[in-house]
Protein backbone atom coordinates (compact mmCIF):
# COMPACT_ATOMS: atom_id res chain seq x y z
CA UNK A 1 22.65 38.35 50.78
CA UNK A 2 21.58 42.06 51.26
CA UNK A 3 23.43 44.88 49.33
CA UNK A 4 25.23 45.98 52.16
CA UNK A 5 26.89 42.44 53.56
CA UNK A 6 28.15 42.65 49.68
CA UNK A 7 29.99 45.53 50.21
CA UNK A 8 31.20 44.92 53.66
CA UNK A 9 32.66 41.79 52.46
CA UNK A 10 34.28 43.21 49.06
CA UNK A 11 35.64 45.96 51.42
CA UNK A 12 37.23 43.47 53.79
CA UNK A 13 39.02 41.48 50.82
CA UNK A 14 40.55 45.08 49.51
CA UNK A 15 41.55 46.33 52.63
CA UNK A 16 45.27 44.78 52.71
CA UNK A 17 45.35 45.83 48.42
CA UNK A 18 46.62 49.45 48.87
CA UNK A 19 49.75 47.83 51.45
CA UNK A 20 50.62 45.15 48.54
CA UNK A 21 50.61 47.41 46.31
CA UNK A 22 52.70 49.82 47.24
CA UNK A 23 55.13 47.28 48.38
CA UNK A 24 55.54 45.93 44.65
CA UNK A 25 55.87 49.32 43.29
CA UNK A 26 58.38 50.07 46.09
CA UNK A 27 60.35 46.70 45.06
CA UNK A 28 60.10 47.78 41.46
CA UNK A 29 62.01 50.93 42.21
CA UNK A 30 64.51 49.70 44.47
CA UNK A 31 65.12 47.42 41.22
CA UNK A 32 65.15 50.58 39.05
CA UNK A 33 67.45 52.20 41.61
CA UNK A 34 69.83 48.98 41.34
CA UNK A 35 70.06 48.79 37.93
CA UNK A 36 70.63 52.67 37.24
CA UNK A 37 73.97 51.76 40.14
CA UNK A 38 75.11 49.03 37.54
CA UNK A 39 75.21 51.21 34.61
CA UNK A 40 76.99 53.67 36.45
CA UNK A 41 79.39 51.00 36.99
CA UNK A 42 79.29 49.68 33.18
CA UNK A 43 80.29 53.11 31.94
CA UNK A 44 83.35 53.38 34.92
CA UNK A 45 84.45 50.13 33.54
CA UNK A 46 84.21 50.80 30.00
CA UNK A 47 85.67 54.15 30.22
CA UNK A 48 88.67 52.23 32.11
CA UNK A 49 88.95 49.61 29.83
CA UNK A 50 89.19 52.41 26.24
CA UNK A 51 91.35 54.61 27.99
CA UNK A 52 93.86 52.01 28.98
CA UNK A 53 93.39 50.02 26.28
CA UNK A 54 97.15 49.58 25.65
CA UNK A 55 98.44 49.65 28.96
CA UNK A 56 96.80 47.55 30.63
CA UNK A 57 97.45 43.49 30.36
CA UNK A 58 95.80 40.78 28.98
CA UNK A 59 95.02 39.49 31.72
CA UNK A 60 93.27 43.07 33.24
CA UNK A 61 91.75 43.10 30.12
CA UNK A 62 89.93 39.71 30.67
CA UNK A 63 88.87 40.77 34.35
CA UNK A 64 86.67 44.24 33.38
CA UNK A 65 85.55 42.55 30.58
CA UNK A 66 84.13 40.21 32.99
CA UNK A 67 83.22 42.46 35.57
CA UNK A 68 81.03 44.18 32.63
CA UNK A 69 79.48 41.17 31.70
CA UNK A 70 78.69 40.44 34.74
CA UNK A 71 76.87 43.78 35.66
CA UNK A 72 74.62 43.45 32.48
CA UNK A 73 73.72 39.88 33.49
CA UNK A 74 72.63 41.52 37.10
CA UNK A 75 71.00 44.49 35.02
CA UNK A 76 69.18 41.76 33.31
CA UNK A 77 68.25 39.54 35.85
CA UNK A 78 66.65 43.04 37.93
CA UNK A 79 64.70 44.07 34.61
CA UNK A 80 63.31 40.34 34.96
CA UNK A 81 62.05 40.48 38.48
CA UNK A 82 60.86 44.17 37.30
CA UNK A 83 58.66 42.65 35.03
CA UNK A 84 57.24 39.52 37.24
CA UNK A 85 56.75 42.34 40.04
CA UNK A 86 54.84 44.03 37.69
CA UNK A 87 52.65 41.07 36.52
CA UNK A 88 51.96 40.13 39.89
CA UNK A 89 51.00 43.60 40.39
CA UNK A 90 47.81 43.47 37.61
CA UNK A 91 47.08 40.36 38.76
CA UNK A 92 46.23 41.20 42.06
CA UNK A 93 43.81 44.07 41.52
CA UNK A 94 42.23 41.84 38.38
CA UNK A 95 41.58 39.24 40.57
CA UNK A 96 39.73 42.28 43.08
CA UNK A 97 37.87 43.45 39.89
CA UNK A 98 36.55 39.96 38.63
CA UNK A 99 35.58 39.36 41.83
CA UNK A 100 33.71 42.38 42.13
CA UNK A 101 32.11 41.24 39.04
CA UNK A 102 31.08 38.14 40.18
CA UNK A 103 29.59 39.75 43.18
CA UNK A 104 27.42 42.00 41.27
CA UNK A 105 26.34 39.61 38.92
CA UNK A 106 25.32 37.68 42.24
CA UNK A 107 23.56 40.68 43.63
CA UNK A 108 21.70 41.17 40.88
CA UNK A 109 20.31 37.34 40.35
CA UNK A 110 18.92 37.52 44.44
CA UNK A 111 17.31 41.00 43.78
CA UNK A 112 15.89 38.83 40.42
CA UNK A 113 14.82 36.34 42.91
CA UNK A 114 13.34 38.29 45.37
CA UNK A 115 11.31 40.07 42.77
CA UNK A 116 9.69 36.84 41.71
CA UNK A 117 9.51 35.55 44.82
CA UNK A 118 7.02 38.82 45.56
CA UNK A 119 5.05 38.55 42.35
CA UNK A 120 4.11 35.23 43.18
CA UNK A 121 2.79 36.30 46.89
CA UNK A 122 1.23 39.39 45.28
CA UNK A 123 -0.77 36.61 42.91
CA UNK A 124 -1.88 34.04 45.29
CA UNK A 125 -3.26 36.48 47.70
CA UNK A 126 -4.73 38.84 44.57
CA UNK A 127 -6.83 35.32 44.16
CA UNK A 128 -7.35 34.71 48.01
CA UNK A 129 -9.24 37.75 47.93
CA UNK A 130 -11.16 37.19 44.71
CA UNK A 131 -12.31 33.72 46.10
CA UNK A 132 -13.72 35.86 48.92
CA UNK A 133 -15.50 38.30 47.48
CA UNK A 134 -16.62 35.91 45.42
CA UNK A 135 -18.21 33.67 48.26
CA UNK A 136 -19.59 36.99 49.94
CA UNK A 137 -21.38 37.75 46.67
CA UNK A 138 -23.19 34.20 46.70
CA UNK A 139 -23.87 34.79 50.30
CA UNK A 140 -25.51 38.55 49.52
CA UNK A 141 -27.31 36.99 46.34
CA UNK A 142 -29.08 33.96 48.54
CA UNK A 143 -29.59 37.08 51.27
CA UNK A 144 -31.48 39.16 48.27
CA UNK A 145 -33.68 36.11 47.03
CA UNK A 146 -34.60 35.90 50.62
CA UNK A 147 -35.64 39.23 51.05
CA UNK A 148 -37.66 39.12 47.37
CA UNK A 149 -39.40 36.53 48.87
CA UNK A 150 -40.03 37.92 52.01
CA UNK A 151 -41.52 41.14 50.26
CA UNK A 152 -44.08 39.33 48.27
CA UNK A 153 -45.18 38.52 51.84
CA UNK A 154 -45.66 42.09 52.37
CA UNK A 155 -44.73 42.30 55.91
CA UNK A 156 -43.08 45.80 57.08
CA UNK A 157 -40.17 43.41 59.37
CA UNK A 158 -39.36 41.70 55.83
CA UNK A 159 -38.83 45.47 54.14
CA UNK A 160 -36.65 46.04 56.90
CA UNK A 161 -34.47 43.27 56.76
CA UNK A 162 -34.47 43.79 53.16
CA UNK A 163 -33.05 47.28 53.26
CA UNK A 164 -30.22 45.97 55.87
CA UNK A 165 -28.94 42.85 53.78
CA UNK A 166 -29.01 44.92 50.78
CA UNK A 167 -26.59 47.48 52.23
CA UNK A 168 -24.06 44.81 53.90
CA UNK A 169 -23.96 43.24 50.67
CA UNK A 170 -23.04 46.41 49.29
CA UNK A 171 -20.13 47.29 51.69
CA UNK A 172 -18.94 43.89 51.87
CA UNK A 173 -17.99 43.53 48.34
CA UNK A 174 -14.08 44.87 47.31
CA UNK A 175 -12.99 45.67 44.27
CA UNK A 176 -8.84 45.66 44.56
CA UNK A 177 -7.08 44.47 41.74
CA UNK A 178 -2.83 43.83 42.23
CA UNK A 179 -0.67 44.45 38.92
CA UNK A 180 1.97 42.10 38.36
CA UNK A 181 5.34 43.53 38.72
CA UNK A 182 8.24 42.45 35.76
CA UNK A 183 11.52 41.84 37.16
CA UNK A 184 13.85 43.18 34.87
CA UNK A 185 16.80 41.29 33.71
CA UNK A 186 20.31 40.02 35.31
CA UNK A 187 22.75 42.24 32.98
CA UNK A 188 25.92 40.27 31.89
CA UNK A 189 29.11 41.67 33.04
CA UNK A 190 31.93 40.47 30.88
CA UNK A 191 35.44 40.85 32.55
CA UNK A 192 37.80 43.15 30.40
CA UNK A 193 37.07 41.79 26.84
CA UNK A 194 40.17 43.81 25.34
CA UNK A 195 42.52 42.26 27.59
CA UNK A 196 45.46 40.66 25.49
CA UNK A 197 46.24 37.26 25.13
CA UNK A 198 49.47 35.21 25.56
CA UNK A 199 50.75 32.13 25.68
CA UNK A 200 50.27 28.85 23.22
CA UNK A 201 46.76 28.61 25.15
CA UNK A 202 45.96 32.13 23.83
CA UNK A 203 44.60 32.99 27.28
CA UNK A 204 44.96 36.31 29.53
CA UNK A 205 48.11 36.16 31.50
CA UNK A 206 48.04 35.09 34.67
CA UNK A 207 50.57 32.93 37.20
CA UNK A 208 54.10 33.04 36.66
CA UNK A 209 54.97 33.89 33.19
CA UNK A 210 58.18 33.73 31.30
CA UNK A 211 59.21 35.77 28.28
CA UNK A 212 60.43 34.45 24.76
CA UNK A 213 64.13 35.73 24.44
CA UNK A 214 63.36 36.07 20.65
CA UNK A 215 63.19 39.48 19.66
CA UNK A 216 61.12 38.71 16.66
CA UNK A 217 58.83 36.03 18.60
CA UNK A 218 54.92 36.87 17.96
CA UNK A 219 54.03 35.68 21.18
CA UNK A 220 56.37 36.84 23.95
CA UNK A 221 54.95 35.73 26.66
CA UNK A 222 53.75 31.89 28.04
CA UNK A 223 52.82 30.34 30.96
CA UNK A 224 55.12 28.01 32.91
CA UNK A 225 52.73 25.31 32.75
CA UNK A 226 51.83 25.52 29.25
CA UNK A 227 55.85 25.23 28.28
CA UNK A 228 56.49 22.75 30.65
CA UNK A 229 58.41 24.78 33.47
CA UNK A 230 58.23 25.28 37.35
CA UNK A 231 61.06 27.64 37.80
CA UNK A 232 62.61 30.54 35.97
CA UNK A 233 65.65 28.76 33.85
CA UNK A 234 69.36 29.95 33.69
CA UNK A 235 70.87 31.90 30.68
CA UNK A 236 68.41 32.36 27.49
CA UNK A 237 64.93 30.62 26.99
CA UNK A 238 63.64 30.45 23.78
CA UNK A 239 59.56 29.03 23.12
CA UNK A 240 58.91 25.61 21.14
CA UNK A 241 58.26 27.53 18.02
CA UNK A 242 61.33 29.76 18.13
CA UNK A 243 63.27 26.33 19.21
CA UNK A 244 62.17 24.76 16.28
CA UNK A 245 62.96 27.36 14.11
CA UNK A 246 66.44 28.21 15.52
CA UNK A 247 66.92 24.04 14.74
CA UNK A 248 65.76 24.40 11.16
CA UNK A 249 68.67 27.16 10.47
């Protein structure tokens, strides 16, 4: 495939990227933007709740306290999808740069190929043309050995014919010689080597992920499949190891 069908295709798979992207980063802030409103909220509530502290009833008591509860387990639930937006996010323009990748490292093998490809034709006809000048020297030696014998006959028509063959052999003989040509090298193009791992599998992240709600965990973050999930669960999640620990105590 030539350089520029490459590039045409690459540019064709990119050219909805800059829409999705700022869509996500547009989600993100209307996230932000909803979670700065609940706070706002938080503090009204709070500031309700110490002010009236002894006025107010059990019972009114109960309801902000649940009303604040309820706003931090919205606040959370936004930073959440804040965070899958944002994985989503370097997902999609990874996936755009290892495919680029892959598309160079393509380029570069069929530029290898054509290379060889050339060095081969450049050989066989290199020995075409030896083979011929080759046969046109046996055919100017026989002409000489004819003439030679011719001029022992002494004749002035032999001399003639002597001087003629002698200077078609002589313009009839090449001397080209065709280098070979070295293809260099297909270069390895490793994708993001410092990219940090995750997960049990201790792989790049990727997919839906889900983060450990240990503070202290020394993994964070897994994959769904790898943990055995298919949808984001309710309320606190906690890995195997931190599950086994939080058993043990």
């Amino acid at each position: 495939m030539a350089a520029g069908m490459y590039l045409e295709h690459y540019l064709d798979s990119i050219e909805n990227l800059p829409f999705e992207l700022q869509r996500n980063f547009n989600l993100m802030r209307d996230l932000d933007q909803r979670t700065e409103d609940l706070k706002g909220q938080i503090d009204s509530l709070a500031k309700e709740y110490t002010s009236n502290a002894r006025t107010l009833s059990s019972e009114q008591k109960l309801s902000i306290l649940r009303q604040i509860q309820q706003s931090y387990s919205k606040c959370k639930e936004f930073g959440d999808d804040k965070v899958q937006l944002a994985m989503q996010t370097y997902e999609m323009v990874d996936k755009h740069i290892r495919r680029l990748d892959t598309d160079l490292a393509r380029f570069e093998a069929d530029l290898k190929e054509k290379q060889i490809e050339s060095t081969d034709y450049d050989s066989t006809s290199s020995k075409g043309k030896k083979g011929d000048s080759r046969q046109k020297e046996k055919k100017a030696a026989k002409a000489r050995s004819k003439v030679k014998s011719s001029d022992e006959d002494g004749s002035p028509k032999s001399a003639q014919k002597k001087v003629k063959l002698l200077q078609q052999g002589e313009f009839n003989t090449p001397a080209t010689n065709f280098g070979n040509v070295h293809p260099s090298d297909v270069l390895d193009m490793p994708v993001d080597p410092n990219e940090p791992t995750y997960c049990l599998c201790h792989q790049v992240s990727y997919g839906e992920m889900i983060g450990c709600d240990n503070t202290d965990c020394s993994i964070e973050w897994f994959h769904f499949a790898c943990v055995g999930l298919t949808t984001k669960p309710r309320g606190k999640w906690y890995c195997p190891r931190c599950s086994q620990d939080r058993k043990r105590k």
